[in-house]
N, C-alpha and C. Protein backbone atom coordinates (compact mmCIF):
# COMPACT_ATOMS: atom_id res chain seq x y z
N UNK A 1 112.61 132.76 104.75
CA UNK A 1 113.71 132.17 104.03
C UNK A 1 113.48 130.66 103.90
N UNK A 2 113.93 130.52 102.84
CA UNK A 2 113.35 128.68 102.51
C UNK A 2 114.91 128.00 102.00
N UNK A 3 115.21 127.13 102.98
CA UNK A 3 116.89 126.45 102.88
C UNK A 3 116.69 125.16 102.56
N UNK A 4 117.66 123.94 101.72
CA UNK A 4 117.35 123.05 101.92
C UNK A 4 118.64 121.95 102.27
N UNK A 5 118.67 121.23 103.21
CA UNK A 5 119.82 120.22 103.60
C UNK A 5 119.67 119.08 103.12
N UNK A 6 121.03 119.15 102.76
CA UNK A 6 121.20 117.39 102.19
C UNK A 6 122.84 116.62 102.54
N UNK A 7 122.64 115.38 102.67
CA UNK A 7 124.18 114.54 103.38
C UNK A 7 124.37 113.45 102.58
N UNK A 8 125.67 112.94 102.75
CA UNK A 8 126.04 111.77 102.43
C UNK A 8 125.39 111.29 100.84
N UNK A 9 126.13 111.94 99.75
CA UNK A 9 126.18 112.02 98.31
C UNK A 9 126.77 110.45 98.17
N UNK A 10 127.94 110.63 98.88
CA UNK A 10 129.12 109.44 98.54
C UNK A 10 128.78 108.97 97.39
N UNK A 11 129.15 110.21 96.25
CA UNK A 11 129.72 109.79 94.55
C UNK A 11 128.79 109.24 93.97
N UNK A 12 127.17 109.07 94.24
CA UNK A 12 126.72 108.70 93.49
C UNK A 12 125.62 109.45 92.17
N UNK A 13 125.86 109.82 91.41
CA UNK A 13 125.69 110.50 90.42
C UNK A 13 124.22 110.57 89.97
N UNK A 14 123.00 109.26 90.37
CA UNK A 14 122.20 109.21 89.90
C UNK A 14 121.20 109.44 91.00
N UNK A 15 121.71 109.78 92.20
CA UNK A 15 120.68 109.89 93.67
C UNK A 15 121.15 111.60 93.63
N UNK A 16 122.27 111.85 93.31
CA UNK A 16 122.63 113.38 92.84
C UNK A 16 121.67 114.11 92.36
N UNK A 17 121.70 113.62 91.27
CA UNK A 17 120.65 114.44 89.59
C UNK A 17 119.45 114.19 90.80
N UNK A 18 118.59 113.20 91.15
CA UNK A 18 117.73 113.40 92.00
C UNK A 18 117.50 114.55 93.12
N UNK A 19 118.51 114.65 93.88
CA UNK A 19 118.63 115.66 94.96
C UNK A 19 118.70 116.85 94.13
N UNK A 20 119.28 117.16 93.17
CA UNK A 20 119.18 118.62 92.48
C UNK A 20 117.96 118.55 91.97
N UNK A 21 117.12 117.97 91.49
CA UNK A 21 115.58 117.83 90.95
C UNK A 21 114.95 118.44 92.25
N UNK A 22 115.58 117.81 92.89
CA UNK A 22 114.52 118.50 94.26
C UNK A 22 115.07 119.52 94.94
N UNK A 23 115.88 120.00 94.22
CA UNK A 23 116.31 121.32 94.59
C UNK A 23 115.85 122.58 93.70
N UNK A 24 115.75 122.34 92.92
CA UNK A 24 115.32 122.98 91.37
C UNK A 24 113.41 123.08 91.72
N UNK A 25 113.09 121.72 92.13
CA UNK A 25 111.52 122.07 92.26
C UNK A 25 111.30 122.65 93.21
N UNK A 26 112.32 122.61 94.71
CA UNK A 26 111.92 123.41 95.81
C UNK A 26 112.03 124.75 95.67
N UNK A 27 113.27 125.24 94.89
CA UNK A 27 113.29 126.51 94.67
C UNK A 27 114.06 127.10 96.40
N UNK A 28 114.92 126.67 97.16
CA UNK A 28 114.99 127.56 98.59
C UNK A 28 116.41 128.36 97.81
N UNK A 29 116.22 129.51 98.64
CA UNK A 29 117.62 130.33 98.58
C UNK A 29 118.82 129.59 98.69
N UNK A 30 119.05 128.49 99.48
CA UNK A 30 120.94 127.70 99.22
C UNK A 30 120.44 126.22 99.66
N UNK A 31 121.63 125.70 99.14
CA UNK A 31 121.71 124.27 99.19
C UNK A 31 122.93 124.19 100.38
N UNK A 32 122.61 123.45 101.77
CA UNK A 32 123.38 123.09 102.39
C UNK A 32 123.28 121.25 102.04
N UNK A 33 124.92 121.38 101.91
CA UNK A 33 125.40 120.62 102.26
C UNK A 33 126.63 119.51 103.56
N UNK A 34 126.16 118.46 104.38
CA UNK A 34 126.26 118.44 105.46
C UNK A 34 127.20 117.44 104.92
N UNK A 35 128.55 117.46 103.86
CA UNK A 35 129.62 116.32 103.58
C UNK A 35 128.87 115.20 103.24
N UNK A 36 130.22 114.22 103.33
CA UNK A 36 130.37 112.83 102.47
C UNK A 36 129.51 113.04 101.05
N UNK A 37 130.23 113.97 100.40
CA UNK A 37 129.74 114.47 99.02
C UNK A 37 130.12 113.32 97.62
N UNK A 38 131.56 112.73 97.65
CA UNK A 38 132.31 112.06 96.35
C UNK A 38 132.85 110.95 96.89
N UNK A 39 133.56 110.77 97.85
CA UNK A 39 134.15 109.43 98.10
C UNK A 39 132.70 108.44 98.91
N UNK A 40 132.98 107.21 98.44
CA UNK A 40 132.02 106.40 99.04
C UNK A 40 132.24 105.92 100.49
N UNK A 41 133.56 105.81 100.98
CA UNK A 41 134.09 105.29 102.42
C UNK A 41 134.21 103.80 102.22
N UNK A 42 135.21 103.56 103.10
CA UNK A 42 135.57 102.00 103.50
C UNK A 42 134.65 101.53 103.68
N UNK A 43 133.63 102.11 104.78
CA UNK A 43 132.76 101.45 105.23
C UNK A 43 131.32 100.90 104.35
N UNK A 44 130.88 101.68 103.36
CA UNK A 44 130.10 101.59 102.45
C UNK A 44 130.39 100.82 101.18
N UNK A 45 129.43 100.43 100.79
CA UNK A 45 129.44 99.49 99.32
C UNK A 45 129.37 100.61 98.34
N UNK A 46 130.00 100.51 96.92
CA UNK A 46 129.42 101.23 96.28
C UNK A 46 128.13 101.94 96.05
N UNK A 47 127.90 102.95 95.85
CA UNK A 47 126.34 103.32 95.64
C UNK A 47 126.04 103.10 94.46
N UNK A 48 124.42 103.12 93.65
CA UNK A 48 124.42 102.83 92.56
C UNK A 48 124.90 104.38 91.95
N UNK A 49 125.26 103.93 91.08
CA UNK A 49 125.66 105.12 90.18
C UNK A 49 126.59 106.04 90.36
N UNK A 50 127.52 104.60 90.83
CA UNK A 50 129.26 106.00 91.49
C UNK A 50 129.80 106.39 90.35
N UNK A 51 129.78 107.70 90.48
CA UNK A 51 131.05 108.61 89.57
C UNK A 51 131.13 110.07 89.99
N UNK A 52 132.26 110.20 90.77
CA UNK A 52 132.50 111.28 91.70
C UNK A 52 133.03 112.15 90.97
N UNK A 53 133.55 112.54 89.88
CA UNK A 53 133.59 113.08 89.22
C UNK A 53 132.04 113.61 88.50
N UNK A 54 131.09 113.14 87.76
CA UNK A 54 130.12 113.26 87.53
C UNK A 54 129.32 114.48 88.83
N UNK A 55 129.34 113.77 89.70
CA UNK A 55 128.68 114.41 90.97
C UNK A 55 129.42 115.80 91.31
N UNK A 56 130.72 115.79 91.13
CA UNK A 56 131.77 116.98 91.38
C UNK A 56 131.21 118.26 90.13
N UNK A 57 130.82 117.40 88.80
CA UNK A 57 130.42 118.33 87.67
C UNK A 57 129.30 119.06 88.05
N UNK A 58 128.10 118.58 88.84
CA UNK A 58 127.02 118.80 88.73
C UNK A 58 126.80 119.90 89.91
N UNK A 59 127.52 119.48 91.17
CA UNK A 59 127.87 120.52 92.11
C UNK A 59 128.33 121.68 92.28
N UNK A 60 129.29 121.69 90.88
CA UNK A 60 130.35 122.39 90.01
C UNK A 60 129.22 124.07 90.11
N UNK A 61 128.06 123.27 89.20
CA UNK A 61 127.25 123.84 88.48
C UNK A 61 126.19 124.98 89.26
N UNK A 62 126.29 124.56 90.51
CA UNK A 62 125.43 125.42 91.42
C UNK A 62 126.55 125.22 92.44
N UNK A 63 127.67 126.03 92.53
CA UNK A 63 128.55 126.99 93.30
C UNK A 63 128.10 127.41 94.34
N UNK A 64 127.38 128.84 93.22
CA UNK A 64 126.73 129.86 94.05
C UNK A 64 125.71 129.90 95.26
N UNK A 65 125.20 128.59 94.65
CA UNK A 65 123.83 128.81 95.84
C UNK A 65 124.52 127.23 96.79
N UNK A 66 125.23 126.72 97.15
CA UNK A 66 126.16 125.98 97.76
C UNK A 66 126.36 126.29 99.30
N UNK A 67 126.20 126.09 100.52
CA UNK A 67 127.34 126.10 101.42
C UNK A 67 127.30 124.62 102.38
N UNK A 68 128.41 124.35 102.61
CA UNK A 68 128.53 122.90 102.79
C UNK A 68 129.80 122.95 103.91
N UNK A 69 129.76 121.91 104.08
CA UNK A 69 130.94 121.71 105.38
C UNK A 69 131.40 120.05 105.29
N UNK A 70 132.33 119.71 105.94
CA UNK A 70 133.22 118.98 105.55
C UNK A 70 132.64 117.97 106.27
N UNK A 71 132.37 116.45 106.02
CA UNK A 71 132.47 115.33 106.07
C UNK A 71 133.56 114.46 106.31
N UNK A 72 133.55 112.79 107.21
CA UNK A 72 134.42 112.07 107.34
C UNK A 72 134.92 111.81 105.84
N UNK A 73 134.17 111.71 104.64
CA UNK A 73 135.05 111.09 103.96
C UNK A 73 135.67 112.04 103.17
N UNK A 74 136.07 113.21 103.20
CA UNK A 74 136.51 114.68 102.42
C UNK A 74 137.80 114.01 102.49
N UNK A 75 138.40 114.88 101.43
CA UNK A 75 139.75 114.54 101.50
C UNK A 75 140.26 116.06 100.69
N UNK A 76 141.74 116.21 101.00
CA UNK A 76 142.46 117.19 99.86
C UNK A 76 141.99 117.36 98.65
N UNK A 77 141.77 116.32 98.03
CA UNK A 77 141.67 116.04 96.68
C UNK A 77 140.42 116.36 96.47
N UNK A 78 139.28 115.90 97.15
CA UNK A 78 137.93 116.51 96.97
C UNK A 78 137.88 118.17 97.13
N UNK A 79 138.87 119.24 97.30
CA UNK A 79 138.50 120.50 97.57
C UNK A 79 138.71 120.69 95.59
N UNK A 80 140.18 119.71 95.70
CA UNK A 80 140.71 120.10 94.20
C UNK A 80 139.36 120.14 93.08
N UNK A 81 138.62 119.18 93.57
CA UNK A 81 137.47 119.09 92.14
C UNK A 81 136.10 120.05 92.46
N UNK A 82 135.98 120.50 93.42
CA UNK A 82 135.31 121.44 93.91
C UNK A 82 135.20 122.69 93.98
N UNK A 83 134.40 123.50 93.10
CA UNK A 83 134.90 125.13 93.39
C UNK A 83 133.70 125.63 94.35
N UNK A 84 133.77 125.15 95.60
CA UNK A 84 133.42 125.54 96.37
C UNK A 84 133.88 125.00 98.13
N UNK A 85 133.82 125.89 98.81
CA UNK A 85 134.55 125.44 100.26
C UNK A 85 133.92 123.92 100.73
N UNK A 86 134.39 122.92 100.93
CA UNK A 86 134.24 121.76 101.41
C UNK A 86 134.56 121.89 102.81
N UNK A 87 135.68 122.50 103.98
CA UNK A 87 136.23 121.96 104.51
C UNK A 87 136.05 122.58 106.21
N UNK A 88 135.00 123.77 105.84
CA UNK A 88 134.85 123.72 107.40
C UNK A 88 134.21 123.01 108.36
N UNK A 89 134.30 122.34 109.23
CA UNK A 89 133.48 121.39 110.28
C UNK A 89 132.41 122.14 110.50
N UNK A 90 131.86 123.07 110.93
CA UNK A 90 130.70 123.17 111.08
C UNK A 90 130.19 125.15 110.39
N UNK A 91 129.25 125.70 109.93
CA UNK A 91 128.67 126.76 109.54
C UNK A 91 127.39 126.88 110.52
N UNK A 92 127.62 128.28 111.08
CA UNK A 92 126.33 129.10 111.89
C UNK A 92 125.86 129.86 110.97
N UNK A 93 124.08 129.56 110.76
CA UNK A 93 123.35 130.14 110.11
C UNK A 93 122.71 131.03 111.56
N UNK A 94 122.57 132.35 111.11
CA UNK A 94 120.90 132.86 111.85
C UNK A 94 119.98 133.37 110.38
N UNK A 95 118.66 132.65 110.69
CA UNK A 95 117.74 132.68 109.71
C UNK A 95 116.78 132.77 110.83
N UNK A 96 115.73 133.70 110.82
CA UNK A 96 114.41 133.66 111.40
C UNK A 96 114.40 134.02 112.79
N UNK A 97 115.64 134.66 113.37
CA UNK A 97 115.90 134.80 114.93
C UNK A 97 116.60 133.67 115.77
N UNK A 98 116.49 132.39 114.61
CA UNK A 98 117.09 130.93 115.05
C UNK A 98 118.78 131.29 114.68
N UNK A 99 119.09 130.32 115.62
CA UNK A 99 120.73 130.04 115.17
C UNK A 99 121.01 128.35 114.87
N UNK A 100 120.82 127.98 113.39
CA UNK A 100 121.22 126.87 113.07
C UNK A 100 122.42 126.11 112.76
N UNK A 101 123.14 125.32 113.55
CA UNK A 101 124.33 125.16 113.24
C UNK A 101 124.22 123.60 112.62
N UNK A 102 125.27 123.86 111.19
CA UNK A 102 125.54 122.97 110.47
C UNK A 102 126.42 122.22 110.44
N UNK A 103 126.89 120.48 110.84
CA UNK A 103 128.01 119.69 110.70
C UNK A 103 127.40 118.80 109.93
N UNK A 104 128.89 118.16 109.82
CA UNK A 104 128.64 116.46 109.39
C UNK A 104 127.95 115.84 110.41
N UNK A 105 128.42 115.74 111.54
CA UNK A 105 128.08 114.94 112.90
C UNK A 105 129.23 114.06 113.01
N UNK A 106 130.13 113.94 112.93
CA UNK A 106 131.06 112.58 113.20
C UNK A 106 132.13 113.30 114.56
N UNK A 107 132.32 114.49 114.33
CA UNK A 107 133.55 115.70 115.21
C UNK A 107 132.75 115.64 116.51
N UNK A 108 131.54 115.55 117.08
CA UNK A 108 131.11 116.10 118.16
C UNK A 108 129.75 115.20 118.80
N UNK A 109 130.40 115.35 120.35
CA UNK A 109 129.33 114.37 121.15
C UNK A 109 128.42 115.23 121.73
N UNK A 110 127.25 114.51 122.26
CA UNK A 110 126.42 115.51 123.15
C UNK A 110 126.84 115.77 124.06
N UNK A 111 126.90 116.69 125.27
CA UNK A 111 126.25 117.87 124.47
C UNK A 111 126.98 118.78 123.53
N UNK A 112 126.70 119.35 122.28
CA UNK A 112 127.51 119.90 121.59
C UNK A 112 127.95 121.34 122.16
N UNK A 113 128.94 121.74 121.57
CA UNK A 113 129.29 122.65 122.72
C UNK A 113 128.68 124.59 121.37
N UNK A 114 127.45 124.17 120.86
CA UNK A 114 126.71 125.31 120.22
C UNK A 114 125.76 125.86 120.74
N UNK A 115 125.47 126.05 122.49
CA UNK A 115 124.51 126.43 122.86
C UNK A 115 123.24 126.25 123.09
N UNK A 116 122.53 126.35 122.49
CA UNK A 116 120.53 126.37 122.24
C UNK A 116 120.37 126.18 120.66
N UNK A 117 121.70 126.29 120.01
CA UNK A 117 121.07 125.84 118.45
C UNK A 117 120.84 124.52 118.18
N UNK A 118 119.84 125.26 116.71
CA UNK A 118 119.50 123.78 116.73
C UNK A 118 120.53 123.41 115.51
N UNK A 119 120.82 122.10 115.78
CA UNK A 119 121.91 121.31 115.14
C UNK A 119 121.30 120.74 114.19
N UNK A 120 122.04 120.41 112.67
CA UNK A 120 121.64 119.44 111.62
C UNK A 120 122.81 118.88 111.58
N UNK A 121 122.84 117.53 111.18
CA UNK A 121 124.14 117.10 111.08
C UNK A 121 123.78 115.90 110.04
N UNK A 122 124.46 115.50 109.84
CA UNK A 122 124.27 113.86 108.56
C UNK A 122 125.24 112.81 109.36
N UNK A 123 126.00 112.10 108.26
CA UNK A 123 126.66 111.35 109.10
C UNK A 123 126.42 109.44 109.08
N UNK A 124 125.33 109.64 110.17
CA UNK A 124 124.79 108.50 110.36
C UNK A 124 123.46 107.84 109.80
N UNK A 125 123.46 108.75 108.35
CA UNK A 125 122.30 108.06 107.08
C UNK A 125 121.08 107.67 108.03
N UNK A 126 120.78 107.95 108.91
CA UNK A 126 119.61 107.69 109.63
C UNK A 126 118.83 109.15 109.61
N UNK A 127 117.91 109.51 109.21
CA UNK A 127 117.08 110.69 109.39
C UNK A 127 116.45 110.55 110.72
N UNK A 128 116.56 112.06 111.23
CA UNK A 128 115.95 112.44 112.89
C UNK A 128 115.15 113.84 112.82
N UNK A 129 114.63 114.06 113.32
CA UNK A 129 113.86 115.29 113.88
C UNK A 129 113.31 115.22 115.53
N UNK A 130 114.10 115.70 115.98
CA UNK A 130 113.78 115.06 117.35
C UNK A 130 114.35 116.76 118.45
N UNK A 131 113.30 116.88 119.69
CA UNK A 131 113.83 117.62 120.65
C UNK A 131 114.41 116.78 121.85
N UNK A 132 115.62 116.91 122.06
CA UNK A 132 116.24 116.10 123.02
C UNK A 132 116.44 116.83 123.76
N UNK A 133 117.13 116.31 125.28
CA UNK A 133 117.30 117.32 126.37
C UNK A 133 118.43 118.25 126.48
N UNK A 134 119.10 117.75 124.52
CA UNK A 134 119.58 119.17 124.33
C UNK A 134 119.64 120.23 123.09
N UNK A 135 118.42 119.39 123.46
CA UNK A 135 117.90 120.89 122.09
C UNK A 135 117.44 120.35 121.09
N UNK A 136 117.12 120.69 119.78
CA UNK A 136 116.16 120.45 118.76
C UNK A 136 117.37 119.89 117.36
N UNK A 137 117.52 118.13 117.03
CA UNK A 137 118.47 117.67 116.19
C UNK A 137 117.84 117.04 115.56
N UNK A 138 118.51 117.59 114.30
CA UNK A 138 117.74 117.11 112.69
C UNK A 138 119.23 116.36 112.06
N UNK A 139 118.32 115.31 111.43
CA UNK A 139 119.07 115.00 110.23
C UNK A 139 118.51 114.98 109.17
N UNK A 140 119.25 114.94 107.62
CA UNK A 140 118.25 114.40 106.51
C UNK A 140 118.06 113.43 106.31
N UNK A 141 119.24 112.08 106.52
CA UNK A 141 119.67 110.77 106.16
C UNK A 141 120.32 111.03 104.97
N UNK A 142 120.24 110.00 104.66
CA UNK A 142 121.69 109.94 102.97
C UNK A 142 120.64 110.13 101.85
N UNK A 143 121.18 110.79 100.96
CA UNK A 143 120.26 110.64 99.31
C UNK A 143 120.95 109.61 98.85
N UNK A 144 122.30 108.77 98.91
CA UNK A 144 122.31 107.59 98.71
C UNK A 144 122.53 106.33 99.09
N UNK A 145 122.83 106.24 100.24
CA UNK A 145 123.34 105.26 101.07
C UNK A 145 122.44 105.29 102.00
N UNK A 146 121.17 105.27 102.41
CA UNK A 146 120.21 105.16 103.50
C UNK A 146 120.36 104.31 104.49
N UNK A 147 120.19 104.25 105.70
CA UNK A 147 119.92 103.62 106.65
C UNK A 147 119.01 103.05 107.57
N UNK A 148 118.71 102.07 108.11
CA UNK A 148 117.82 101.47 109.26
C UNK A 148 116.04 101.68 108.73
N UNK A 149 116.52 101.21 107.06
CA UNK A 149 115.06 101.45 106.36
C UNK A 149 114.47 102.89 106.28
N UNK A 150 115.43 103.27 106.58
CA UNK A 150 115.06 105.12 105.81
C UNK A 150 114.61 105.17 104.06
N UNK A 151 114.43 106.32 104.24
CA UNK A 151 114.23 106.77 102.40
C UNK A 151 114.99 108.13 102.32
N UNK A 152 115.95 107.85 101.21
CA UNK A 152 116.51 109.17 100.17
C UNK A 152 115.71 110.18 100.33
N UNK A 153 116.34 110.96 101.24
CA UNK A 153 115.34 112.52 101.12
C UNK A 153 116.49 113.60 102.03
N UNK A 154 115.64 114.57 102.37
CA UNK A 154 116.23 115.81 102.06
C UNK A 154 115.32 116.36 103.15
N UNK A 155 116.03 117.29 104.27
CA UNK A 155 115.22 118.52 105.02
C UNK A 155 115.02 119.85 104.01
N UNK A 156 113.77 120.49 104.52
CA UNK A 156 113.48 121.90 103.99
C UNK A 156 113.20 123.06 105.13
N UNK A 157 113.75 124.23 105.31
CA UNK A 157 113.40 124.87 106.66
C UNK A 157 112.69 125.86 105.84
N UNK A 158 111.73 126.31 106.18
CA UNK A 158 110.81 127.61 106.22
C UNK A 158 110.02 128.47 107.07
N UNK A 159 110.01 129.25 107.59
CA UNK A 159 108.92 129.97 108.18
C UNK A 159 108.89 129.14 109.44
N UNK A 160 109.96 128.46 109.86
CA UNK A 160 110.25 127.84 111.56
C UNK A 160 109.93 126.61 111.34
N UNK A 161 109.44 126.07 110.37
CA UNK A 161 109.31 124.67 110.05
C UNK A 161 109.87 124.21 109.48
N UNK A 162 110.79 122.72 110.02
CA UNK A 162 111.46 121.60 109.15
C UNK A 162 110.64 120.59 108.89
N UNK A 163 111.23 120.24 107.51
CA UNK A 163 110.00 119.35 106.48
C UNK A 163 110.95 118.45 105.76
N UNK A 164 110.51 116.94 106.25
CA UNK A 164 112.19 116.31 106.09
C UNK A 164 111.11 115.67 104.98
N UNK A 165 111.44 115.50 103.44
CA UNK A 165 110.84 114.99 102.20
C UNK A 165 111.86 113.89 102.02
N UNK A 166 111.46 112.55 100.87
CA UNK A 166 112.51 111.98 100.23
C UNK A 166 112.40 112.29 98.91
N UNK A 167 113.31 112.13 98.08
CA UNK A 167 113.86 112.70 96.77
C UNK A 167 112.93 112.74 95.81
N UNK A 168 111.64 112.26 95.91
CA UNK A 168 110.85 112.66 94.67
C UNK A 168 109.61 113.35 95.41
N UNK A 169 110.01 114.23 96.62
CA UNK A 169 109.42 115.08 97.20
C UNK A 169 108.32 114.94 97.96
N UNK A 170 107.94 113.23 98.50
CA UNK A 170 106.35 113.22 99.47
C UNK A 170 106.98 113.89 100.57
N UNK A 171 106.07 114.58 101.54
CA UNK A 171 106.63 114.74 102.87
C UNK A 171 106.54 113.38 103.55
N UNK A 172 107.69 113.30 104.64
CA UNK A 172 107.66 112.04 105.64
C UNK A 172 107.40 113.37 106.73
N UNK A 173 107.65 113.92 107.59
CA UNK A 173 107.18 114.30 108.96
C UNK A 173 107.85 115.62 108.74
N UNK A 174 107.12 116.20 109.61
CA UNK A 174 107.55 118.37 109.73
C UNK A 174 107.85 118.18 111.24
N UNK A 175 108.69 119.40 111.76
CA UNK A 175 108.76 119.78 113.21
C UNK A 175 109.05 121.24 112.79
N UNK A 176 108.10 121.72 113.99
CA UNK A 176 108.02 123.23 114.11
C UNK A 176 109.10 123.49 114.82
N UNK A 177 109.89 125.05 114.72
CA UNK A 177 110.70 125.04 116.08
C UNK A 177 110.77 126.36 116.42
């Protein structure tokens, strides 16, 4: 099974169309999404190319292959423009004998209280791939709002391997798990 994660949209329309390019060329069975999809947050500057609406259209558009979970900056109003579930805190995948559990990251400290899974979370626009002493935590970082000199990109899981790419698809680093 070939999945691909992505975080922290925050409304920007033109790092969007990017992330679906690289969703379209990856081809995986669903698009997770790990929140902060349309609103930009207090805390953030505009991104280039805000229009949350725009981004809501395009999301609109691939529904089906969609599952996502709710982010700090979700709101009511973001379910309204959405035809798809925004709002649960976290989704358990089992893919491959693994149990991957999906958040934002903002709801929960270490240790998380999911066992031996391995966790993806967004959040903190910093991309990770790391085994810690509790367990195996990925992020993608932001496709638009990056952090601590990151790059716009995106995890891919396949065949037990995560393959964290940025948006015009080089690989930056894999972890087996």
């Amino acid at each position: 099974m070939k999945l691909m994660f992505a975080s922290d949209i925050h409304g920007s329309s033109s790092y969007c169309r990017r992330m679906i390019d690289a969703y379209h060329r990856e081809s995986p069975e669903r698009l997770i999404l790990l929140g902060d999809l349309l609103y930009h947050g207090p805390r953030n500057d505009l991104p280039d190319g805000y229009a949350p609406k725009e981004v809501a259209a395009m999301l609109n558009a691939l529904k089906d292959q969609i599952l996502c979970v709710r982010g700090n900056c979700e709101a009511e109003v973001d379910q309204m423009m959405l035809n798809f579930p925004v709002f649960p805190p976290y989704i358990a995948l089992f893919v491959d004998g693994r149990t991957l559990v999906c958040t934002h990251g903002h709801l929960y400290t270490e240790p998380l209280p999911f066992g031996d899974a391995i966790v993806i979370s967004g959040h903190t626009h910093i991309p990770m791939m790391a085994r810690t002493d509790y367990g195996v935590r990925l992020n993608p970082g932001s496709v638009s709002l990056p952090k601590a000199g990151s790059e716009r990109g995106y995890l891919i899981y396949r065949d037990g391997v995560f393959t964290r790419k940025e948006l015009g698809g080089t690989v930056l680093e894999s972890l087996s798990v």
